[in-house]
N, C-alpha and C. Protein backbone atom coordinates (compact mmCIF):
# COMPACT_ATOMS: atom_id res chain seq x y z
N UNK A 1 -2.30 -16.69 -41.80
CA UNK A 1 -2.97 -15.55 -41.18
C UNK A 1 -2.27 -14.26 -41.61
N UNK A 2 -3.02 -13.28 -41.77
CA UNK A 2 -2.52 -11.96 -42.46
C UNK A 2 -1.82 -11.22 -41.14
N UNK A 3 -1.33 -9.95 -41.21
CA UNK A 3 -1.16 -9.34 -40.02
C UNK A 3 -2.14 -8.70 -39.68
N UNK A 4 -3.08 -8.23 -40.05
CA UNK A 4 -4.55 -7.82 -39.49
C UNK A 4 -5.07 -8.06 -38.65
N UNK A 5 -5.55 -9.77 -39.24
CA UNK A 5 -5.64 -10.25 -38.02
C UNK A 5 -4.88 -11.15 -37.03
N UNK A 6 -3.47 -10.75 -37.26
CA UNK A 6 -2.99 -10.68 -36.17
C UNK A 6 -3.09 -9.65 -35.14
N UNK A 7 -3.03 -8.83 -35.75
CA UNK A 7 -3.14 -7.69 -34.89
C UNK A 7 -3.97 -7.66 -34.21
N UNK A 8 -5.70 -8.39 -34.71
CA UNK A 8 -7.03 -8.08 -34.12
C UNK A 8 -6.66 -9.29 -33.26
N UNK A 9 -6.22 -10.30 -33.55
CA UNK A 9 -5.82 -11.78 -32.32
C UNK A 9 -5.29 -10.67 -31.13
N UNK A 10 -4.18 -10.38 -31.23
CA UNK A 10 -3.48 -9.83 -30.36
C UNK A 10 -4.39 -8.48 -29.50
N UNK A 11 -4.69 -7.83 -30.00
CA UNK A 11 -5.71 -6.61 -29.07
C UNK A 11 -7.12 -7.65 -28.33
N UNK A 12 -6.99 -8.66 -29.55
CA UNK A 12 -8.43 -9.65 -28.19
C UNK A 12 -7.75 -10.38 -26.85
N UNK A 13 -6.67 -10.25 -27.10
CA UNK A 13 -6.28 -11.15 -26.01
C UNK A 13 -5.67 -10.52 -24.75
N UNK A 14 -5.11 -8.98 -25.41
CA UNK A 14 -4.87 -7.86 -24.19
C UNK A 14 -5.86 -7.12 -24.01
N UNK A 15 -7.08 -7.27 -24.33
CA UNK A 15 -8.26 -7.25 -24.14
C UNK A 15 -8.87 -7.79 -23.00
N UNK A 16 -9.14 -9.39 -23.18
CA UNK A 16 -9.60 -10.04 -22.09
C UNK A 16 -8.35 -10.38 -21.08
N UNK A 17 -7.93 -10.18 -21.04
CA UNK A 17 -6.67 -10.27 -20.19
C UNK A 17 -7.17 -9.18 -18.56
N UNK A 18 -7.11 -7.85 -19.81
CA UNK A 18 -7.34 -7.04 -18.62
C UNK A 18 -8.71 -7.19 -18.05
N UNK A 19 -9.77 -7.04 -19.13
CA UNK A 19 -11.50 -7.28 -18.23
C UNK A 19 -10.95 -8.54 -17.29
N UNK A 20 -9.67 -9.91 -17.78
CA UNK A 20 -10.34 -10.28 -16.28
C UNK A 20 -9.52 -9.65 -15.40
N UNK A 21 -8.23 -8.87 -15.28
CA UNK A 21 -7.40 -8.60 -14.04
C UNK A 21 -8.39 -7.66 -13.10
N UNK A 22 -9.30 -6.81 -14.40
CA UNK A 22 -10.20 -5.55 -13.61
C UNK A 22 -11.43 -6.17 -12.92
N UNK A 23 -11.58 -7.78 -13.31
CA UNK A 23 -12.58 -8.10 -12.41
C UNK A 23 -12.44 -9.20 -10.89
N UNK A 24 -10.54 -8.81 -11.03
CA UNK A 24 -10.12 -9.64 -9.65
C UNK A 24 -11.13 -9.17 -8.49
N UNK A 25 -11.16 -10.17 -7.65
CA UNK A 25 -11.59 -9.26 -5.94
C UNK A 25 -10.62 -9.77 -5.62
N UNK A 26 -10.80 -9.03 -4.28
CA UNK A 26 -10.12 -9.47 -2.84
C UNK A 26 -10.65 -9.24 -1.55
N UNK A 27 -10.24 -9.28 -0.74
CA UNK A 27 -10.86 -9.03 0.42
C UNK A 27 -10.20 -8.47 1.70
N UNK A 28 -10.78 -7.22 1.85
CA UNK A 28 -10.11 -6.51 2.44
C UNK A 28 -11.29 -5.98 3.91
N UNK A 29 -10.49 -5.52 4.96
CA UNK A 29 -11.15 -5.12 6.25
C UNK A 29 -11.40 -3.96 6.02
N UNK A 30 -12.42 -3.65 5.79
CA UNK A 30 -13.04 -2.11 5.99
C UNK A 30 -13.52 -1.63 7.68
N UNK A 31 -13.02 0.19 7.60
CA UNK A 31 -12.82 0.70 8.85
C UNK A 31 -13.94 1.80 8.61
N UNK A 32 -14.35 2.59 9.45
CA UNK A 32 -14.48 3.70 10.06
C UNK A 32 -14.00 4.65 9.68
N UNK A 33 -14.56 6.42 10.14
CA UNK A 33 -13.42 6.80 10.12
C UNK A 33 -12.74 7.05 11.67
N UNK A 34 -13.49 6.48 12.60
CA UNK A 34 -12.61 6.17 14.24
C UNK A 34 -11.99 5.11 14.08
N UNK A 35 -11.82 4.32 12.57
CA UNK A 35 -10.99 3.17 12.69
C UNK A 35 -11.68 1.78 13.50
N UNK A 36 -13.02 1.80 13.70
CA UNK A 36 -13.84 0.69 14.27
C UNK A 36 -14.09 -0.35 12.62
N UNK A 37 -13.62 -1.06 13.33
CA UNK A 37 -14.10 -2.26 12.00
C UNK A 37 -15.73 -2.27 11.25
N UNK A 38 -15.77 -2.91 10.18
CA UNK A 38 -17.05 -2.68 9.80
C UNK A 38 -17.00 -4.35 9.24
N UNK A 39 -15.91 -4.64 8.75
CA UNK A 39 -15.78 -6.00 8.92
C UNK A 39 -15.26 -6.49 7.46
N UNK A 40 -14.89 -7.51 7.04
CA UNK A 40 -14.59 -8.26 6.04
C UNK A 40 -15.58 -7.76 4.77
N UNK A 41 -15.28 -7.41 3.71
CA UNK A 41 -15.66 -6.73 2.44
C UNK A 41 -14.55 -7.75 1.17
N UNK A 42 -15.82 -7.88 0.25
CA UNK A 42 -15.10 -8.54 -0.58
C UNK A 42 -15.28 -7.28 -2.04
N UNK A 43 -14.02 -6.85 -2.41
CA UNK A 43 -14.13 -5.41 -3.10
C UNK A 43 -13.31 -5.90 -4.67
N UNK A 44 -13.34 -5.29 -5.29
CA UNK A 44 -12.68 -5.15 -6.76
C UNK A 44 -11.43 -4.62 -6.99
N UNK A 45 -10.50 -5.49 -7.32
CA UNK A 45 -8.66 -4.96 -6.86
C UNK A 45 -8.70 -3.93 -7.89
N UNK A 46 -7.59 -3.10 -7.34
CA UNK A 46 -7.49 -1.54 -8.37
C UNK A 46 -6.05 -1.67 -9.07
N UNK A 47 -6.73 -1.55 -10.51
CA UNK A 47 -5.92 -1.71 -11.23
C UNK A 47 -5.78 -0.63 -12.31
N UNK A 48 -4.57 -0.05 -12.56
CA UNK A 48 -4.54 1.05 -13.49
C UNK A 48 -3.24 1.29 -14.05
N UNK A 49 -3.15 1.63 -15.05
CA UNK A 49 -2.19 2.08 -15.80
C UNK A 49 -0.87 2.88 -15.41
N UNK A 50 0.31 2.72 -15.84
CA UNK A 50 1.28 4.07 -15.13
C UNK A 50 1.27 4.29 -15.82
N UNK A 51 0.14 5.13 -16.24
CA UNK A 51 -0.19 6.65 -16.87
C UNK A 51 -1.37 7.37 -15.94
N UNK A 52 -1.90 6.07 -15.41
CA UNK A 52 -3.57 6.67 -14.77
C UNK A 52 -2.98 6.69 -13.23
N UNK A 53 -1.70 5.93 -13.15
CA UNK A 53 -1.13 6.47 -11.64
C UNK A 53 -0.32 7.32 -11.39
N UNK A 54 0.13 7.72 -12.35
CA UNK A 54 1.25 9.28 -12.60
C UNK A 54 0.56 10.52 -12.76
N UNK A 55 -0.98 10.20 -13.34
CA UNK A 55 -2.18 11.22 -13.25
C UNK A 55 -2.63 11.62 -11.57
N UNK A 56 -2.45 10.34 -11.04
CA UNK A 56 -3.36 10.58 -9.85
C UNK A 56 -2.38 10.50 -8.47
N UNK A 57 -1.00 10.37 -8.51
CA UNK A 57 0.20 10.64 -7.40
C UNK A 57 1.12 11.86 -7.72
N UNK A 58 1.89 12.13 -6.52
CA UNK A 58 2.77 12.38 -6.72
C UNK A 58 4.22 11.86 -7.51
N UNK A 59 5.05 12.72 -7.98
CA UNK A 59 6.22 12.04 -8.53
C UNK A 59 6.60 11.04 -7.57
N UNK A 60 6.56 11.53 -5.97
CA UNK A 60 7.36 10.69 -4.96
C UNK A 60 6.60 9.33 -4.93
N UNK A 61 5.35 9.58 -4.39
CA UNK A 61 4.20 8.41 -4.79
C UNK A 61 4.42 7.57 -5.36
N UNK A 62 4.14 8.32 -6.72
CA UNK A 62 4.65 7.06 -7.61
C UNK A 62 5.27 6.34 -7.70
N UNK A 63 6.65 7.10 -7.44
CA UNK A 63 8.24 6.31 -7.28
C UNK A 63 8.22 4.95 -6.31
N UNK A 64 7.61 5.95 -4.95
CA UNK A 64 7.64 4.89 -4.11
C UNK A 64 6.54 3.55 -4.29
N UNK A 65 5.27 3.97 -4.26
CA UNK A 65 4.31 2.59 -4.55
C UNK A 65 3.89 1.81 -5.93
N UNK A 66 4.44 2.96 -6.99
CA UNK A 66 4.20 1.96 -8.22
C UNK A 66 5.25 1.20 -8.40
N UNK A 67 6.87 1.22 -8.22
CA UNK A 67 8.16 1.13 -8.38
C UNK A 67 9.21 0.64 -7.49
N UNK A 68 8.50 0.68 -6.13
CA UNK A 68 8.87 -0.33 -5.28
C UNK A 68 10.31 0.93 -4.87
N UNK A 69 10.11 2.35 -4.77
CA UNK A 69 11.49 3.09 -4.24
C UNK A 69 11.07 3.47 -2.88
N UNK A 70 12.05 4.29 -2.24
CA UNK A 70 12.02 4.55 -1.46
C UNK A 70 12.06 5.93 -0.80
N UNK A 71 11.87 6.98 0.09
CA UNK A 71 12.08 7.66 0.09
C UNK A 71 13.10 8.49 1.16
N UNK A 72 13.82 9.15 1.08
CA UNK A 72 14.52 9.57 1.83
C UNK A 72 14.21 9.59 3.45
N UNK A 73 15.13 8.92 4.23
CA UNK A 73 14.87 9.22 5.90
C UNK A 73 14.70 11.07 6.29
N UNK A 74 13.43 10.66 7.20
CA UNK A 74 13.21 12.31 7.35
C UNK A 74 13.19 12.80 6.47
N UNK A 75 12.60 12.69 5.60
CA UNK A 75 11.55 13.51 4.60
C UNK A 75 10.35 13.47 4.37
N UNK A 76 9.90 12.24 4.72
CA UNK A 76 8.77 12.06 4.24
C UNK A 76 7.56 12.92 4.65
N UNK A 77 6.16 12.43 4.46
CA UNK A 77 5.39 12.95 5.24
C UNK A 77 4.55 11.88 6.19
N UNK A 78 4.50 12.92 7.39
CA UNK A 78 4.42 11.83 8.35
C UNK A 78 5.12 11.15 9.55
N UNK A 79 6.34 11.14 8.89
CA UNK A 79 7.21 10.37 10.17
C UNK A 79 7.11 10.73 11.39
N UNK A 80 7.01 12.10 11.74
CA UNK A 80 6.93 12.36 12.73
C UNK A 80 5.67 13.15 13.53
N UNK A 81 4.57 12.55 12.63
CA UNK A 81 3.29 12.90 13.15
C UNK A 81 2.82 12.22 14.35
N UNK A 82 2.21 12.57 15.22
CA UNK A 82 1.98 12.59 16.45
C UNK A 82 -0.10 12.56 16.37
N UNK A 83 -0.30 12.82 15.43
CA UNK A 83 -2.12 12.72 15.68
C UNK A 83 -2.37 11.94 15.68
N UNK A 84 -3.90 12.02 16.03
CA UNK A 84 -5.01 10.59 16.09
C UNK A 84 -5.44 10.38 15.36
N UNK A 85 -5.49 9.15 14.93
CA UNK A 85 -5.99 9.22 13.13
C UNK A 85 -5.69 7.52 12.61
N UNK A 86 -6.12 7.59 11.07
CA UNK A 86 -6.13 6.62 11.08
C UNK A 86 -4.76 7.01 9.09
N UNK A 87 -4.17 5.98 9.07
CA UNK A 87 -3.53 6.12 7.80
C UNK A 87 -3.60 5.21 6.72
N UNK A 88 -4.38 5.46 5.44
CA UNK A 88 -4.68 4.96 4.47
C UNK A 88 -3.86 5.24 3.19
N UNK A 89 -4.07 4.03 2.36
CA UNK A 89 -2.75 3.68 0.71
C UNK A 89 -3.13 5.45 0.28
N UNK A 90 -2.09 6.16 -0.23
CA UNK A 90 -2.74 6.71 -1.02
C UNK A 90 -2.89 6.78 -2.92
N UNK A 91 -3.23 5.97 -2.89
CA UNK A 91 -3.46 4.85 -4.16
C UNK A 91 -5.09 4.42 -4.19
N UNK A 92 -5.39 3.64 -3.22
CA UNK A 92 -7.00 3.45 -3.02
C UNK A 92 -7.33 3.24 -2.24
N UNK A 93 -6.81 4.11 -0.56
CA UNK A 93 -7.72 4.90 0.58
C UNK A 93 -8.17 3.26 1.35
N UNK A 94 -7.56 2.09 1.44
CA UNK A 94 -7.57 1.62 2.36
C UNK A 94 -7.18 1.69 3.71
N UNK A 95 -7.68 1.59 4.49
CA UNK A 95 -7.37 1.59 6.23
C UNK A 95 -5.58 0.95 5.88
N UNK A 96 -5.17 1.25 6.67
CA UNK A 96 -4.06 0.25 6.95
C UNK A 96 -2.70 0.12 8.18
N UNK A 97 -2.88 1.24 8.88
CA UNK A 97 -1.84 1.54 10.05
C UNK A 97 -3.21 2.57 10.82
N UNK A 98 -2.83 2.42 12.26
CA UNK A 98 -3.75 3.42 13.38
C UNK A 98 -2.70 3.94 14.00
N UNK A 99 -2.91 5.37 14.02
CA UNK A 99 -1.94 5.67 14.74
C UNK A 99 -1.51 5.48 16.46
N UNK A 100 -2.52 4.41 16.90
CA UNK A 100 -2.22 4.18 18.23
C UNK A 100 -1.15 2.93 18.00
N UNK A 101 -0.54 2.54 17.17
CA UNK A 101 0.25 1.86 16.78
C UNK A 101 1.41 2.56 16.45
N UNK A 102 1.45 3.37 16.19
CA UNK A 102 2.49 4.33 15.78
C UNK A 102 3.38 3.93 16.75
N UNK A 103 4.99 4.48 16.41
CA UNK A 103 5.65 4.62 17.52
C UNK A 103 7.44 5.05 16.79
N UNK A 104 8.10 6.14 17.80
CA UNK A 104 9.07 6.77 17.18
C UNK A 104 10.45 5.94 16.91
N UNK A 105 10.35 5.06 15.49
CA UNK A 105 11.74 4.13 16.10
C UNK A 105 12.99 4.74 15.69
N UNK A 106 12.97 6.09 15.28
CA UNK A 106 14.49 6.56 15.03
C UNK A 106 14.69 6.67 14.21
N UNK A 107 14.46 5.85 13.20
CA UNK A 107 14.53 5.54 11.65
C UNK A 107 14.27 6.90 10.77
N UNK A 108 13.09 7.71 10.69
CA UNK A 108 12.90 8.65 9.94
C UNK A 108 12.29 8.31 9.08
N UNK A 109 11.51 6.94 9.36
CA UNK A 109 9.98 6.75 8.72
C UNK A 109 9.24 6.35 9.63
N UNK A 110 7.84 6.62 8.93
CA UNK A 110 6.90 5.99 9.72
C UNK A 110 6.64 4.75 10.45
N UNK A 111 6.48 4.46 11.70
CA UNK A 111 7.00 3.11 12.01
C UNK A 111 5.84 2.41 12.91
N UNK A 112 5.23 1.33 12.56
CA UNK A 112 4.18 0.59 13.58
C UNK A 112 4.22 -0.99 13.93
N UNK A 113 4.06 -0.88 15.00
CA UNK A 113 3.84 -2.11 15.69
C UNK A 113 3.28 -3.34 15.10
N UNK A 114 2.17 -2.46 14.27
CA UNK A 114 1.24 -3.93 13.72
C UNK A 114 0.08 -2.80 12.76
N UNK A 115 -0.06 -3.64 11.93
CA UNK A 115 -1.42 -2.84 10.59
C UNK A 115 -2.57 -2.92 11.28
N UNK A 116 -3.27 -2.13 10.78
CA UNK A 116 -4.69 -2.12 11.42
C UNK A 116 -5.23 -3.49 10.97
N UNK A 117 -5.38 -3.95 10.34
CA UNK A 117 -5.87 -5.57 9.45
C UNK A 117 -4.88 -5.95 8.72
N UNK A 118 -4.60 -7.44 9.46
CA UNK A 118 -3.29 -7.98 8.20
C UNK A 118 -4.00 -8.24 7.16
N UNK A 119 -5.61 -8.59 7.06
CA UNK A 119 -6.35 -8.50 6.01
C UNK A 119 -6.02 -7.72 4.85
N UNK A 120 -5.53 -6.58 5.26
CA UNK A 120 -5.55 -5.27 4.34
C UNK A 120 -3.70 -4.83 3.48
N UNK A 121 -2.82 -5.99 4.06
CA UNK A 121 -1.63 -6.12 3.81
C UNK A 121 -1.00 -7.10 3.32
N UNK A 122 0.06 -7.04 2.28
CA UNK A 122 0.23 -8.30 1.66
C UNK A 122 1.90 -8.68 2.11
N UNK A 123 2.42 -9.31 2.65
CA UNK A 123 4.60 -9.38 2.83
C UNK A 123 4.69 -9.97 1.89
N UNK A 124 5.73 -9.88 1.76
CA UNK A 124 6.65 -11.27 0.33
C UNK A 124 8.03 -10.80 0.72
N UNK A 125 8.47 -12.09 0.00
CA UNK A 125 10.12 -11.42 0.11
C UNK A 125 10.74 -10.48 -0.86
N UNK A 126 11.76 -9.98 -0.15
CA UNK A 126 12.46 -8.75 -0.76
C UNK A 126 13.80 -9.27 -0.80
N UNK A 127 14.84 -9.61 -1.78
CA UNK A 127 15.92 -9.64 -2.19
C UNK A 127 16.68 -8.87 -3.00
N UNK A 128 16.03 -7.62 -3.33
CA UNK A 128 16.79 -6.53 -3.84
C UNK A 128 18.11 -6.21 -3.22
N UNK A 129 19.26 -5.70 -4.02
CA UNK A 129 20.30 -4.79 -3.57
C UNK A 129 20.88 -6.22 -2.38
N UNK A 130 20.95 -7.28 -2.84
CA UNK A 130 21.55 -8.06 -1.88
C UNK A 130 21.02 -8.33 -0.27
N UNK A 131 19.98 -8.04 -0.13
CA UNK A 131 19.31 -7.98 1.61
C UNK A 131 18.68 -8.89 1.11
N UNK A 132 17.84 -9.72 2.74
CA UNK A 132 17.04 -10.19 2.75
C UNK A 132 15.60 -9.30 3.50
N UNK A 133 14.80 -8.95 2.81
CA UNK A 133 13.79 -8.52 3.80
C UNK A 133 12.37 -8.56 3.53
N UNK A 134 11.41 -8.23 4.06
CA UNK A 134 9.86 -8.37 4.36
C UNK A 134 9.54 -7.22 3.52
N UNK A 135 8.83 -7.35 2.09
CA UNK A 135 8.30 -6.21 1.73
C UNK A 135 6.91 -6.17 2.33
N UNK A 136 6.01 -4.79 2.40
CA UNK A 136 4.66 -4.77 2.33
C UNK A 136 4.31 -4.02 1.39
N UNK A 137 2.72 -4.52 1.13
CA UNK A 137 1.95 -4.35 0.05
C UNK A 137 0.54 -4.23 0.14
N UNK A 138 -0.26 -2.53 -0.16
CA UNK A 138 -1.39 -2.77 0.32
C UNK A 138 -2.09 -3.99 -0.66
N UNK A 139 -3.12 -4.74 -0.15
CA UNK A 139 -3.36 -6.01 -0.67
C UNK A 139 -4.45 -5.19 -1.89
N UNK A 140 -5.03 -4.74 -2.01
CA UNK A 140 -5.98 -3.81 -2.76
C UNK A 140 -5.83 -3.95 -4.16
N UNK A 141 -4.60 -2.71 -4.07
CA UNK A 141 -3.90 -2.41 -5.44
C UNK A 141 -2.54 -2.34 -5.42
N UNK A 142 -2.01 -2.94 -4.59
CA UNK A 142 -0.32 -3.98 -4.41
C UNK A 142 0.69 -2.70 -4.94
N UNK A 143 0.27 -1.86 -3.68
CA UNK A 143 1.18 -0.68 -3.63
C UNK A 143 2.21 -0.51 -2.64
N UNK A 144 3.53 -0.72 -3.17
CA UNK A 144 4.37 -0.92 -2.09
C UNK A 144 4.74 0.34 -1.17
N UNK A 145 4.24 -0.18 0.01
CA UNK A 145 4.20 0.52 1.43
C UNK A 145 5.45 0.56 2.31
N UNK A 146 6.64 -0.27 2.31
CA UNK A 146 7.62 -0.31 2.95
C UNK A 146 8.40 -1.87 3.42
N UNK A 147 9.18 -2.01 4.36
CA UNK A 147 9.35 -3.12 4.43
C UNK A 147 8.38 -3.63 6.56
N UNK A 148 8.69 -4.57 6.68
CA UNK A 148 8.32 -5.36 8.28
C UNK A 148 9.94 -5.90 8.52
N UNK A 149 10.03 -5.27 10.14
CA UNK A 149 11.44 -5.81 10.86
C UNK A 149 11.03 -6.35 11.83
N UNK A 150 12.12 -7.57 12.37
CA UNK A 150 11.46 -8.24 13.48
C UNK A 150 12.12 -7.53 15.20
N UNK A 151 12.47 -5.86 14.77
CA UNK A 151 13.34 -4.96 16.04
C UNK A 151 12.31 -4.51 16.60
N UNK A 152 10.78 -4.68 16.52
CA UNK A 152 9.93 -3.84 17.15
C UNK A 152 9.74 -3.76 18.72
N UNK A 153 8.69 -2.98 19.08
CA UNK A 153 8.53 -2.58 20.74
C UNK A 153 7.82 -4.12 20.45
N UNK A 154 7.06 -4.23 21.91
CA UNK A 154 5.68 -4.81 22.27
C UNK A 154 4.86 -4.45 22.05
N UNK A 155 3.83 -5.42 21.93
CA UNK A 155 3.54 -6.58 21.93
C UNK A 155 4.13 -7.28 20.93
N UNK A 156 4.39 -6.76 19.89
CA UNK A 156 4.60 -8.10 18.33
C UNK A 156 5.83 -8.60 18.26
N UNK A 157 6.56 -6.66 18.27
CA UNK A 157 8.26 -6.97 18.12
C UNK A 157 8.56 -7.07 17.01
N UNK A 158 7.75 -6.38 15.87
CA UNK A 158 8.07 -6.00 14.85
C UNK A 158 7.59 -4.74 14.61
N UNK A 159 8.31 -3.91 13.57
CA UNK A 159 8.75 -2.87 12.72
C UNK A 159 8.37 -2.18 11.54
N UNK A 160 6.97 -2.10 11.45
CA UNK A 160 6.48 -1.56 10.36
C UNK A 160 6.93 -0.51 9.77
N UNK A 161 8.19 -0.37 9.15
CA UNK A 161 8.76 0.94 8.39
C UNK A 161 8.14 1.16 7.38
N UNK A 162 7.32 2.35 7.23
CA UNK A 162 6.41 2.36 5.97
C UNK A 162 6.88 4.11 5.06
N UNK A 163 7.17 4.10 4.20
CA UNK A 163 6.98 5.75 3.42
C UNK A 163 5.89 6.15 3.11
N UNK A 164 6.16 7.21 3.94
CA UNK A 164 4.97 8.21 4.07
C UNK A 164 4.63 8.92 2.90
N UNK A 165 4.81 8.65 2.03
CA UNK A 165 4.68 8.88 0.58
C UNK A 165 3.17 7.75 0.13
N UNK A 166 3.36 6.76 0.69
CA UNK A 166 2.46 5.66 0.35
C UNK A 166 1.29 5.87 1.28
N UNK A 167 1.38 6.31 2.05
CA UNK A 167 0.42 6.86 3.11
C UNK A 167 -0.22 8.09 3.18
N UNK A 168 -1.70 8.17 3.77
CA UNK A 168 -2.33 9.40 3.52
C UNK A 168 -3.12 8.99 5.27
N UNK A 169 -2.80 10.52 5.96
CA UNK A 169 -2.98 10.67 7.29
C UNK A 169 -4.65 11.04 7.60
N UNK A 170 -5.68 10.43 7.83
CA UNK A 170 -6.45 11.26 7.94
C UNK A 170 -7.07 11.28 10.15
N UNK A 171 -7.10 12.24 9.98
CA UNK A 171 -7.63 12.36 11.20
C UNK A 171 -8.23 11.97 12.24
N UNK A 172 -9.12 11.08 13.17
CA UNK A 172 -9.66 10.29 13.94
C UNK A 172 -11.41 10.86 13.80
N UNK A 173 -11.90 9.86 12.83
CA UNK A 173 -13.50 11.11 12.81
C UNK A 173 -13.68 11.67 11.78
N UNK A 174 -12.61 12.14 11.05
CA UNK A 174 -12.76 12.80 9.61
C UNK A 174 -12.92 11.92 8.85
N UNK A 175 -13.53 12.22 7.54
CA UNK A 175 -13.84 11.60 6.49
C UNK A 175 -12.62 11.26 5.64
């Protein structure tokens, strides 16, 4: 075989590779914008380039949900928001925390009781930097959102520490 078509082997195969990753689904809980369920949706996972996600985030964004970083305590945006509302990836605008879940754990991130749909969230483990811990991941387009602790209030008693970097606040009612 020449290198030609090697070359043409090789572009067919990162070719279909991606048509099929771009034609994954999944299935995710679609909301409202009062955050009322609309119910189980079977949607098309989002998949894009870090080039087409460095186009469309912030530096911090990025850092944090394409790259798995983190962002500074008390900085973010968010932590210490207090509205009614509902908070979606901001990556691809899934539902995923209500802020009647919210709650102030000290930390200097965003922190909840429980996701609006575990539907809409993915854990795995986290062994970075020597810890053991609970990453999350919107299930969508597997944008890392933060980690799950088992220090929470009631009812669950866990700890949704999420960067508000990965999160986009929208209002209770707003679009």
């Amino acid at each position: 075989m020449n290198r030609r078509n090697l070359l043409s082997g090789a572009v067919f195969f990162a070719f279909a590779r991606n048509a099929h990753a771009a034609a994954e689904m999944v299935e995710i809980e679609t909301f409202d914008s009062n955050g009322k369920s609309l119910g189980l949706s079977r949607v098309q996972k989002t998949i894009k380039t870090d080039a087409e996600w460095r186009a469309q985030l912030s530096p911090l964004a990025f850092e944090v949900t394409r790259k798995d970083g983190t962002e500074r305590a008390f900085t973010g945006p968010d932590w210490d928001n207090h509205a009614d509302g509902i908070y979606r990836c901001v990556c691809c605008d899934t539902a995923l925390f209500d802020s009647q879940t919210k709650y102030d754990s000290g930390t200097g991130w965003p922190s909840f009781f429980a996701p609006l749909s575990k539907a809409n969230v993915v854990e795995s483990a986290d062994t970075a930097f020597g810890m053991r811990r609970v990453a999350v991941s919107c299930k969508r387009c597997d944008a890392h959102l933060g980690h799950v602790f088992t220090d929470g209030p009631k009812p669950t008693g866990l700890r949704y520490c999420m960067n508000g970097a990965a999160l986009r606040f929208v209002g209770r009612g707003q679009a």
